[in-house]
Structure formats: structure tokens, C-alpha cells
N, C-alpha and C. Protein backbone atom coordinates (compact mmCIF):
# COMPACT_ATOMS: atom_id res chain seq x y z
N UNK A 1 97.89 110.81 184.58
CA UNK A 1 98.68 110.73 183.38
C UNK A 1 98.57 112.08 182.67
N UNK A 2 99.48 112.55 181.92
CA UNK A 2 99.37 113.98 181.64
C UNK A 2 100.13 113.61 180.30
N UNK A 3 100.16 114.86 179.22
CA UNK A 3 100.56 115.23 178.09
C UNK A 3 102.06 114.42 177.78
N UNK A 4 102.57 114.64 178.97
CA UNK A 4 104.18 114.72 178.69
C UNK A 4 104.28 112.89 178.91
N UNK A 5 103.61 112.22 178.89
CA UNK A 5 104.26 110.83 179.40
C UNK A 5 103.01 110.12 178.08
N UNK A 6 102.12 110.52 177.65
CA UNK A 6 101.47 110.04 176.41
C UNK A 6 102.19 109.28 175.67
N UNK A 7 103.19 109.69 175.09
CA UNK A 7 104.55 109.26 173.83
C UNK A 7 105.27 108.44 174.50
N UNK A 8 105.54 108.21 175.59
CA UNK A 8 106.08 107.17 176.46
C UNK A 8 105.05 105.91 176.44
N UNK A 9 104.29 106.55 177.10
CA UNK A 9 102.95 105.10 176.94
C UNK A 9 102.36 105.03 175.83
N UNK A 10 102.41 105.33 174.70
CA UNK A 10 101.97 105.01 173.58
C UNK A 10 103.30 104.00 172.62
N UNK A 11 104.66 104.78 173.38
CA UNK A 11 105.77 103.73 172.84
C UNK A 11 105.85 102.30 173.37
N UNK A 12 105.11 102.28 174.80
CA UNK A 12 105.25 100.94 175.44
C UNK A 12 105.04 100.16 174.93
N UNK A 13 103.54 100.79 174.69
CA UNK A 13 102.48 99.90 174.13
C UNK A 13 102.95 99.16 172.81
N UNK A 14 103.71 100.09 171.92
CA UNK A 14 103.94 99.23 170.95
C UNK A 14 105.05 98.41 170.62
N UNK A 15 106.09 98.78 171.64
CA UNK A 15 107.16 97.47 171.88
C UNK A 15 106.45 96.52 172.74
N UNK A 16 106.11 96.69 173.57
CA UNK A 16 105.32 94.96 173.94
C UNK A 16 104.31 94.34 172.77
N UNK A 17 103.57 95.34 171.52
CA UNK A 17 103.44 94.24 171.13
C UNK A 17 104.23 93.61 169.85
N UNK A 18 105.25 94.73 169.31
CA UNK A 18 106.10 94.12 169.21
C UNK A 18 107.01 92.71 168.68
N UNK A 19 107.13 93.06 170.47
CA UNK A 19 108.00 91.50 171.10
C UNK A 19 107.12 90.46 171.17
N UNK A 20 105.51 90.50 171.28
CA UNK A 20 104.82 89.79 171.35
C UNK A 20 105.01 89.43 169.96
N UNK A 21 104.44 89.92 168.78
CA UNK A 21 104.73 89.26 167.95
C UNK A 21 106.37 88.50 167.23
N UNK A 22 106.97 88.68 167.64
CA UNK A 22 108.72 88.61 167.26
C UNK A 22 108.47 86.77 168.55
N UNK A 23 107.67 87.04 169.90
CA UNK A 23 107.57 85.52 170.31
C UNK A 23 107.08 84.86 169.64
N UNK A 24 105.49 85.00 168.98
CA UNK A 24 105.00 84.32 168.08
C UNK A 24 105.58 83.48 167.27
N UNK A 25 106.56 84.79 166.23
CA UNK A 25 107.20 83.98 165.79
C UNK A 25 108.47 83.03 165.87
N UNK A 26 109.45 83.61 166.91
CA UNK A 26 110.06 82.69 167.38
C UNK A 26 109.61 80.89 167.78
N UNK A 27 108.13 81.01 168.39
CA UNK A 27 107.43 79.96 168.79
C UNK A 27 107.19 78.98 167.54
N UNK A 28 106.72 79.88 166.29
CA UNK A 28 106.49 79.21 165.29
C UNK A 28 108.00 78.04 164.44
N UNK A 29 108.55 79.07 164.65
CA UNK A 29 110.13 78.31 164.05
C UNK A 29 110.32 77.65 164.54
N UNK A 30 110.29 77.42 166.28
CA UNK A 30 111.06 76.67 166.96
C UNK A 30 110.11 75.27 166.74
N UNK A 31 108.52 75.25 166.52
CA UNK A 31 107.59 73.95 165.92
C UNK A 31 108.03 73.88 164.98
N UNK A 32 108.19 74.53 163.47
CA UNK A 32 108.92 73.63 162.69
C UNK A 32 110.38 73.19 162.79
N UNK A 33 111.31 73.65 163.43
CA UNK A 33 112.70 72.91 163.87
C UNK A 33 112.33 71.54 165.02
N UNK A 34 111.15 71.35 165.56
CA UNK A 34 111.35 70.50 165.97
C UNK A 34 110.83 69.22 165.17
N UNK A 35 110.56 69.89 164.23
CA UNK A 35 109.04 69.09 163.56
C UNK A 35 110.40 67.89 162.36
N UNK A 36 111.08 69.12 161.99
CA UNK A 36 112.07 68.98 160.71
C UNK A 36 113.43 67.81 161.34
N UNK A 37 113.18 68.29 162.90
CA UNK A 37 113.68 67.11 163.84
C UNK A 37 113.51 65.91 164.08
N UNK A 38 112.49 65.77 164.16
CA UNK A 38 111.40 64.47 164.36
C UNK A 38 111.67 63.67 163.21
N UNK A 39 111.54 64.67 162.09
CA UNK A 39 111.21 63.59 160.83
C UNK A 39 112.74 63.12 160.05
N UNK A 40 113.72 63.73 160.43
CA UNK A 40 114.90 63.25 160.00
C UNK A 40 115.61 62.33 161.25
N UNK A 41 115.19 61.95 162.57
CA UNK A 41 115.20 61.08 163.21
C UNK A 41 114.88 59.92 162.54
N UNK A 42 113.39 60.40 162.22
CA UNK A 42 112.56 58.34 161.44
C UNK A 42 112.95 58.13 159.93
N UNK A 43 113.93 59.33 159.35
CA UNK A 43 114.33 58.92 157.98
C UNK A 43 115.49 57.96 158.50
N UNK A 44 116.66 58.85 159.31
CA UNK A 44 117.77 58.14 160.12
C UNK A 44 117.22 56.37 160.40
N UNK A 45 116.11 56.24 161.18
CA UNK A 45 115.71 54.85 161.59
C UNK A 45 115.66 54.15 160.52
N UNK A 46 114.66 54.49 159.31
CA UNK A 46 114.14 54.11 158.23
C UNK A 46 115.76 53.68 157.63
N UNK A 47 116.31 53.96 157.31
CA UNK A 47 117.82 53.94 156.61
C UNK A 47 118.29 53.06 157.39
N UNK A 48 118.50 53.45 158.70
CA UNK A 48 119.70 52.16 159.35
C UNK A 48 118.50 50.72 159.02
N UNK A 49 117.42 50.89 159.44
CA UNK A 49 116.55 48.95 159.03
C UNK A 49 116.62 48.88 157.62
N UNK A 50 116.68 49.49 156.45
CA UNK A 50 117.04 49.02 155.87
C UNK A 50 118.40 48.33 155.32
N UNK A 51 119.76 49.24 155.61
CA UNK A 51 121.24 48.73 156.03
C UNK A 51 120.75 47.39 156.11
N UNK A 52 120.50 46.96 157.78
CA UNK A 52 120.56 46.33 158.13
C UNK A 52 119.35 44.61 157.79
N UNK A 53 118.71 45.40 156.94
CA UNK A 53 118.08 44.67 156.33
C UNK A 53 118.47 43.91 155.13
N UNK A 54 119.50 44.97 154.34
CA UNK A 54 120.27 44.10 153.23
C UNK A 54 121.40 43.40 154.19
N UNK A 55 122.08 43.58 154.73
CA UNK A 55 122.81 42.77 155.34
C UNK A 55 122.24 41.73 156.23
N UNK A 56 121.23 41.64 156.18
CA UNK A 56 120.28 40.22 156.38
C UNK A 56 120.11 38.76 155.27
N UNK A 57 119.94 39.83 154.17
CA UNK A 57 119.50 38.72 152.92
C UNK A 57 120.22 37.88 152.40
N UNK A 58 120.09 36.96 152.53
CA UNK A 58 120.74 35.87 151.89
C UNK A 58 120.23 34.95 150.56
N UNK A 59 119.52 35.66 149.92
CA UNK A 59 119.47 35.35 148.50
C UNK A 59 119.76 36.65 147.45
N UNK A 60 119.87 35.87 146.29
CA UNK A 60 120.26 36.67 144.98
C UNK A 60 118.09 37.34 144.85
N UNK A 61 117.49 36.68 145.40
CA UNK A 61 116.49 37.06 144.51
C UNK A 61 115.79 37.89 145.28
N UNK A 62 115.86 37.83 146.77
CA UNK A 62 115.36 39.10 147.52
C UNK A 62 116.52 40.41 147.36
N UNK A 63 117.76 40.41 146.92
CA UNK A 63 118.69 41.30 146.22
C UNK A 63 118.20 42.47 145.22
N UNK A 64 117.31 41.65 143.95
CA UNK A 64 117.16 41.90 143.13
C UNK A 64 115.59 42.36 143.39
N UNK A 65 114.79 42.47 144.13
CA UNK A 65 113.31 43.20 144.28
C UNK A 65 114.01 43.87 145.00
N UNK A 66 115.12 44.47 145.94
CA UNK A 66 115.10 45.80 146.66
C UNK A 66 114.78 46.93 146.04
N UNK A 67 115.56 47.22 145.07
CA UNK A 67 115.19 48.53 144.34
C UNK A 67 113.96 49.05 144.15
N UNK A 68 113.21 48.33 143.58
CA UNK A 68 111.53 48.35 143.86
C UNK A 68 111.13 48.11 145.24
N UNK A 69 111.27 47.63 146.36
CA UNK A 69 110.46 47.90 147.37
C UNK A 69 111.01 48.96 147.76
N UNK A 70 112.36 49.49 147.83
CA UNK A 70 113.01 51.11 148.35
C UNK A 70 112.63 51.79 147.77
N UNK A 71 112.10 51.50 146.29
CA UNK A 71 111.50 53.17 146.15
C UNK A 71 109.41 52.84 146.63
N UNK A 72 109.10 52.07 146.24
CA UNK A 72 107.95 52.51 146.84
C UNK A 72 107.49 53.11 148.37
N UNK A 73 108.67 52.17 149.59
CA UNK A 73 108.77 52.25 150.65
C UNK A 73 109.10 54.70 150.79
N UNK A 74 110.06 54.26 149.85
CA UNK A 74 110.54 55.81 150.18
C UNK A 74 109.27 56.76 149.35
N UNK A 75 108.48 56.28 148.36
CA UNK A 75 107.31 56.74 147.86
C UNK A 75 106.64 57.03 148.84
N UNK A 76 105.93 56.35 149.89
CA UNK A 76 105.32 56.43 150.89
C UNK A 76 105.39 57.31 151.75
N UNK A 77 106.53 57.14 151.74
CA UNK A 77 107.43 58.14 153.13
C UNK A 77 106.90 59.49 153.11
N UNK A 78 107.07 59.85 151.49
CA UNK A 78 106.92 61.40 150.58
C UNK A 78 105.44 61.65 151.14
N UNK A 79 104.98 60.95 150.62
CA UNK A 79 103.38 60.97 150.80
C UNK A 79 103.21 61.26 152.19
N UNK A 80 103.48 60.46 153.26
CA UNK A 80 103.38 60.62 154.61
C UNK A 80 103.93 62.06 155.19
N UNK A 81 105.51 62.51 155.05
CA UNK A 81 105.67 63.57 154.97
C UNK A 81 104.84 64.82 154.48
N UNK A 82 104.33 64.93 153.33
CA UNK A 82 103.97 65.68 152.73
C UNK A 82 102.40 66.09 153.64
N UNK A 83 101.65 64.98 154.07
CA UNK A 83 100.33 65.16 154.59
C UNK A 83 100.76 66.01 156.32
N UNK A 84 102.09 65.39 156.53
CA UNK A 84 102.23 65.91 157.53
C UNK A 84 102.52 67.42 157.51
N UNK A 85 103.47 67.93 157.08
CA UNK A 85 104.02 68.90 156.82
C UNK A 85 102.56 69.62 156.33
N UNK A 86 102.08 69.53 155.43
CA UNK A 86 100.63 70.28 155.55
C UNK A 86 99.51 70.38 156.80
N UNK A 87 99.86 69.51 157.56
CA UNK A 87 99.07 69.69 159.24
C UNK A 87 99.62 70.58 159.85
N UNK A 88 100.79 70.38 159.42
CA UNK A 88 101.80 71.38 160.56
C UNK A 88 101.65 72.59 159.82
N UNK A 89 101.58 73.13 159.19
CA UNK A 89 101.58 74.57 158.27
C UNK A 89 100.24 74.92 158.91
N UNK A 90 99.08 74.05 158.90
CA UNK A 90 97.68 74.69 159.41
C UNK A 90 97.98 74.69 160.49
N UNK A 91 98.27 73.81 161.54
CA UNK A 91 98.70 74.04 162.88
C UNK A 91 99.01 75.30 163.39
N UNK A 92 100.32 75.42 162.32
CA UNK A 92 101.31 76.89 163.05
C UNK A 92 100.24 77.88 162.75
N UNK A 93 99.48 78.02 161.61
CA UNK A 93 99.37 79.29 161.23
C UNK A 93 97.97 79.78 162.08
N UNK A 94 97.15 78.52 162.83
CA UNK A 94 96.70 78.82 163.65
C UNK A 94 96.63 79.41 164.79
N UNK A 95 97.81 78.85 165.42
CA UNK A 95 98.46 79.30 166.48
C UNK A 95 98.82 80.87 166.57
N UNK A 96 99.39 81.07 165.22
CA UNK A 96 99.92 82.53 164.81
C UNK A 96 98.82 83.20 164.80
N UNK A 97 98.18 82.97 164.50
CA UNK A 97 96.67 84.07 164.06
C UNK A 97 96.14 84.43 165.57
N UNK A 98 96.03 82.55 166.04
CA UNK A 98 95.33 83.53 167.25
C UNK A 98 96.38 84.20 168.22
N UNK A 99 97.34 84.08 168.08
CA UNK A 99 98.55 84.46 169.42
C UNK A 99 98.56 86.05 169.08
N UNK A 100 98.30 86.26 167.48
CA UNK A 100 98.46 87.61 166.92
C UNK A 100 97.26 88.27 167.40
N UNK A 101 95.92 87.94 167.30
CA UNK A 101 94.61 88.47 167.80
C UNK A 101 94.68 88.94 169.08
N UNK A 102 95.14 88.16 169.91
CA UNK A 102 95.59 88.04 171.32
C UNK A 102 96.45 89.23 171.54
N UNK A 103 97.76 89.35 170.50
CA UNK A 103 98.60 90.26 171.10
C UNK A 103 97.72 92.14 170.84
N UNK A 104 97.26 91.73 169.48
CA UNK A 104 96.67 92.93 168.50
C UNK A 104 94.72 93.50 169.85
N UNK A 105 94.51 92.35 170.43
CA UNK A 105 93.59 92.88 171.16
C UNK A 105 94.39 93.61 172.79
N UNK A 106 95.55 93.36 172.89
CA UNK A 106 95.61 93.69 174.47
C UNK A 106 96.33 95.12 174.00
N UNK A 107 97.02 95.10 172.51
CA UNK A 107 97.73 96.19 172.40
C UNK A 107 96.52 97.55 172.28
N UNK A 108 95.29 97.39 171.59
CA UNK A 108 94.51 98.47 171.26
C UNK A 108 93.56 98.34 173.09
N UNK A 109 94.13 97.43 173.65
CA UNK A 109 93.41 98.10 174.88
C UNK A 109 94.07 98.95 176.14
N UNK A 110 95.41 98.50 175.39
CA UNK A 110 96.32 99.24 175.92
C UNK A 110 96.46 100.99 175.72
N UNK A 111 96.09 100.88 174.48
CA UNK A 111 96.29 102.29 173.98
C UNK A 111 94.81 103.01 174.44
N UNK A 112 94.10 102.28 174.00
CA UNK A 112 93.05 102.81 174.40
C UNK A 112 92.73 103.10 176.07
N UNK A 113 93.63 102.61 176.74
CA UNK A 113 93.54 103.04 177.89
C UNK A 113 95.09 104.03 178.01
N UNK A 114 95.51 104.30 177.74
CA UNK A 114 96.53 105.32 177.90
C UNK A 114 95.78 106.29 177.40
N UNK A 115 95.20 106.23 176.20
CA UNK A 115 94.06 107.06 175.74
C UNK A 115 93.17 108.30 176.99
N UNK A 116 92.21 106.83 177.18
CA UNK A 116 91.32 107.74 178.11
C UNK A 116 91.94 108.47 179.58
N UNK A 117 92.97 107.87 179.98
CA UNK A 117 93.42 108.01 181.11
C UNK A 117 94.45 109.47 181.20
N UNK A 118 94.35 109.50 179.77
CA UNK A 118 94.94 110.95 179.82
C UNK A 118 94.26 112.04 180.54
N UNK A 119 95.27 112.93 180.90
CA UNK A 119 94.25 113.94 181.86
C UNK A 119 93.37 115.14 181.18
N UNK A 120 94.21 115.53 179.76
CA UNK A 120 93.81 116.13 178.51
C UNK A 120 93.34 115.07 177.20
N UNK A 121 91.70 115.04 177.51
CA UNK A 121 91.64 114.24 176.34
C UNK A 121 91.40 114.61 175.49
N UNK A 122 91.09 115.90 175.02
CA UNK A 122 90.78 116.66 173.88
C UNK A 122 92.15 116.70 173.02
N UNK A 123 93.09 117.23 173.77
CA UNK A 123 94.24 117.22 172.90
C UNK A 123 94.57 116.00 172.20
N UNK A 124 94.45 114.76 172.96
CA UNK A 124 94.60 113.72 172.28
C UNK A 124 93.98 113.37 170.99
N UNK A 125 92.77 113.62 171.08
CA UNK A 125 91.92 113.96 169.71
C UNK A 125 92.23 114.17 168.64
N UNK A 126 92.87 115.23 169.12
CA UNK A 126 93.29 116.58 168.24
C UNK A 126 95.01 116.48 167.44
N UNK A 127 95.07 115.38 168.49
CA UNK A 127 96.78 114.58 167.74
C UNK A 127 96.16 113.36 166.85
N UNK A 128 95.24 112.82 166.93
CA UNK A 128 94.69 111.85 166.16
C UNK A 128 94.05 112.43 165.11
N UNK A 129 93.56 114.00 164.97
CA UNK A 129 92.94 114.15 163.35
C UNK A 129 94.31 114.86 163.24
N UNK A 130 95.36 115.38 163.28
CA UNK A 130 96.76 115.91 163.47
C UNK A 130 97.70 114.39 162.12
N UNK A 131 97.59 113.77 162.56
CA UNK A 131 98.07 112.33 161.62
C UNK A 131 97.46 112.38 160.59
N UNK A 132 95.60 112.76 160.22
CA UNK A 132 95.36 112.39 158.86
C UNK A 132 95.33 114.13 158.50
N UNK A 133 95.90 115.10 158.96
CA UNK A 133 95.95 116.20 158.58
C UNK A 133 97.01 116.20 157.31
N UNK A 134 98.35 115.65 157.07
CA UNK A 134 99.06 115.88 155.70
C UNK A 134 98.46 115.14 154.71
N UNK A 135 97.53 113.83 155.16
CA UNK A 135 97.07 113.17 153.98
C UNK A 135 96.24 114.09 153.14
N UNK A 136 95.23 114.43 154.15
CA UNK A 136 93.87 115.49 153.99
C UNK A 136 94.72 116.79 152.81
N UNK A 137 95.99 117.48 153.43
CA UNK A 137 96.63 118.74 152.70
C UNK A 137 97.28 118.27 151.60
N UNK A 138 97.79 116.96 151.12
CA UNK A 138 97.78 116.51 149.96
C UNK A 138 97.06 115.95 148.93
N UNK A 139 96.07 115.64 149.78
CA UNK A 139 94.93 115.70 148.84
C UNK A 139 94.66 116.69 148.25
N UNK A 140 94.30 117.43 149.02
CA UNK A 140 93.82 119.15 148.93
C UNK A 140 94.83 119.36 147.66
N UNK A 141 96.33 119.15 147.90
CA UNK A 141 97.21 119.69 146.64
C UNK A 141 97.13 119.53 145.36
N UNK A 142 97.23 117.78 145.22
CA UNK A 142 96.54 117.33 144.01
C UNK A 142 95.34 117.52 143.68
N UNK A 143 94.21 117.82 143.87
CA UNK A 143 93.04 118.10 143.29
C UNK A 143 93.12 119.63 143.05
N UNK A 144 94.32 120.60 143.51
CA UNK A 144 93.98 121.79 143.27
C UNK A 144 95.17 121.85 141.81
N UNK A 145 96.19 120.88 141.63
CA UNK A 145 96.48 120.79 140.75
C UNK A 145 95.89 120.30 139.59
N UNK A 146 95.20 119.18 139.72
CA UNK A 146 94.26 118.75 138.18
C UNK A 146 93.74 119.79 137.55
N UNK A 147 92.76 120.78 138.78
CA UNK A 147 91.73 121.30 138.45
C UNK A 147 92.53 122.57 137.60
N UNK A 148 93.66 123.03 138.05
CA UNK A 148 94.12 124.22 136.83
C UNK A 148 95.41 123.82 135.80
């Protein structure tokens, strides 16, 4: 590996990881779209048994407690939802963290091996204090400005 292909393999490296992360998150969306799936399926169910539950009743007086059992019933629901939807948030963000660790460890071993495998490793060095060299000369600027 030589000088001239460094910037090539140092670009690889960081579109694969990238795309690795851009899967992550694709992965993540696609668990909550299925999730947001799931649960408007059993609202759908929940709704048609009840339909079909008032069109069951044949008194005035089970008529007149629906309103109160539909909302506690749909009270519940909230509640149930809600515990869920908080599993799933820890879920994903687990997943994310470690899929990210995962991507963030293969990428610095990546580099780090384009790194050593260079045939000039000094220069490489020397491009790495080269990056904190304008911070370093602006520093340098402002403190030579305070001081007069």
C-alpha cells in the first residue's frame, strides 16, 4: 500500500461505515413500522368486537353502560400501548447502540489497518498532527491577539 491509495482507503473505510450506520437505521424504522403495524391491527380487531358486540345487545340497559365500559376498555388499551411502546424504544435503542459499537469498532480497525499497512508510515503521522495544525495556528492567533 503506498501514499497514493491512503485517501482511497481511508474513503472506504468511511462509506462502509457510513452505510452501516444509514442500515442501522433503516433496521430501526422498519421495527417501529412494524410495531405501529401490529398495534393498529388489534385496535382494527378491538373495534370490529365491539361493532359487533353492540349489534348483539338486546337490552336498553346493557345500551346504556357501553359508554363506560368503552372508555375504560379503551383506557386500558392506552396504558397497554404506552408500556409497550416504551419496550420498544429500549429495545431499538439497544439494538442501535450496539449495531453502532459494532460498526464504530470495525471502522477504527479498518483505518487503523490501512494505517499501519502503509508503506510510509511516518508520513502518515505527519498528516495526522497536519489536521490539528490550523487548530494549534489559531490558537496561536488568538492568544497573540489578547495579549496586545
Amino acid at each position: 500500500m503506498s501514499m497514493e491509495t491512503l485517501p482511497l482507503d481511508l474513503y472506504k473505510a468511511n462509506v462502509e461505515l457510513q452505510l452501516r450506520i444509514t442500515r442501522l437505521l433503516q433496521e430501526g424504522g422498519h421495527r417501529w413500522l412494524e410495531s405501529v403495524q401490529k398495534s393498529n391491527m388489534r385496535s382494527m380487531e378491538q373495534t370490529t368486537a365491539e361493532i359487533e358486540g353492540l349489534l348483539q345487545t338486546g337490552n336498553w340497559q346493557s345500551l346504556a353502560t357501553l359508554p363506560a365500559d368503552t372508555f375504560w376498555r379503551l383506557f386500558q388499551h392506552g396504558v397497554n400501548d404506552s408500556q409497550t411502546i416504551n419496550q420498544l424504544a429500549i429495545q431499538n435503542q439497544t439494538e442501535f447502540t450496539t449495531g453502532l459499537q459494532a460498526a464504530l469498532e470495525a471502522w477504527q480497525k479498518s483505518v487503523i489497518g490501512v494505517a499501519s499497512n502503509t508503506s510510509a508510515a511516518v508520513p502518515v503521522m505527519d498528516i495526522f498532527k497536519q489536521w490539528g495544525a490550523p487548530w494549534a495556528n489559531a490558537a496561536g492567533a488568538s492568544d497573540t491577539k489578547k495579549g496586545a
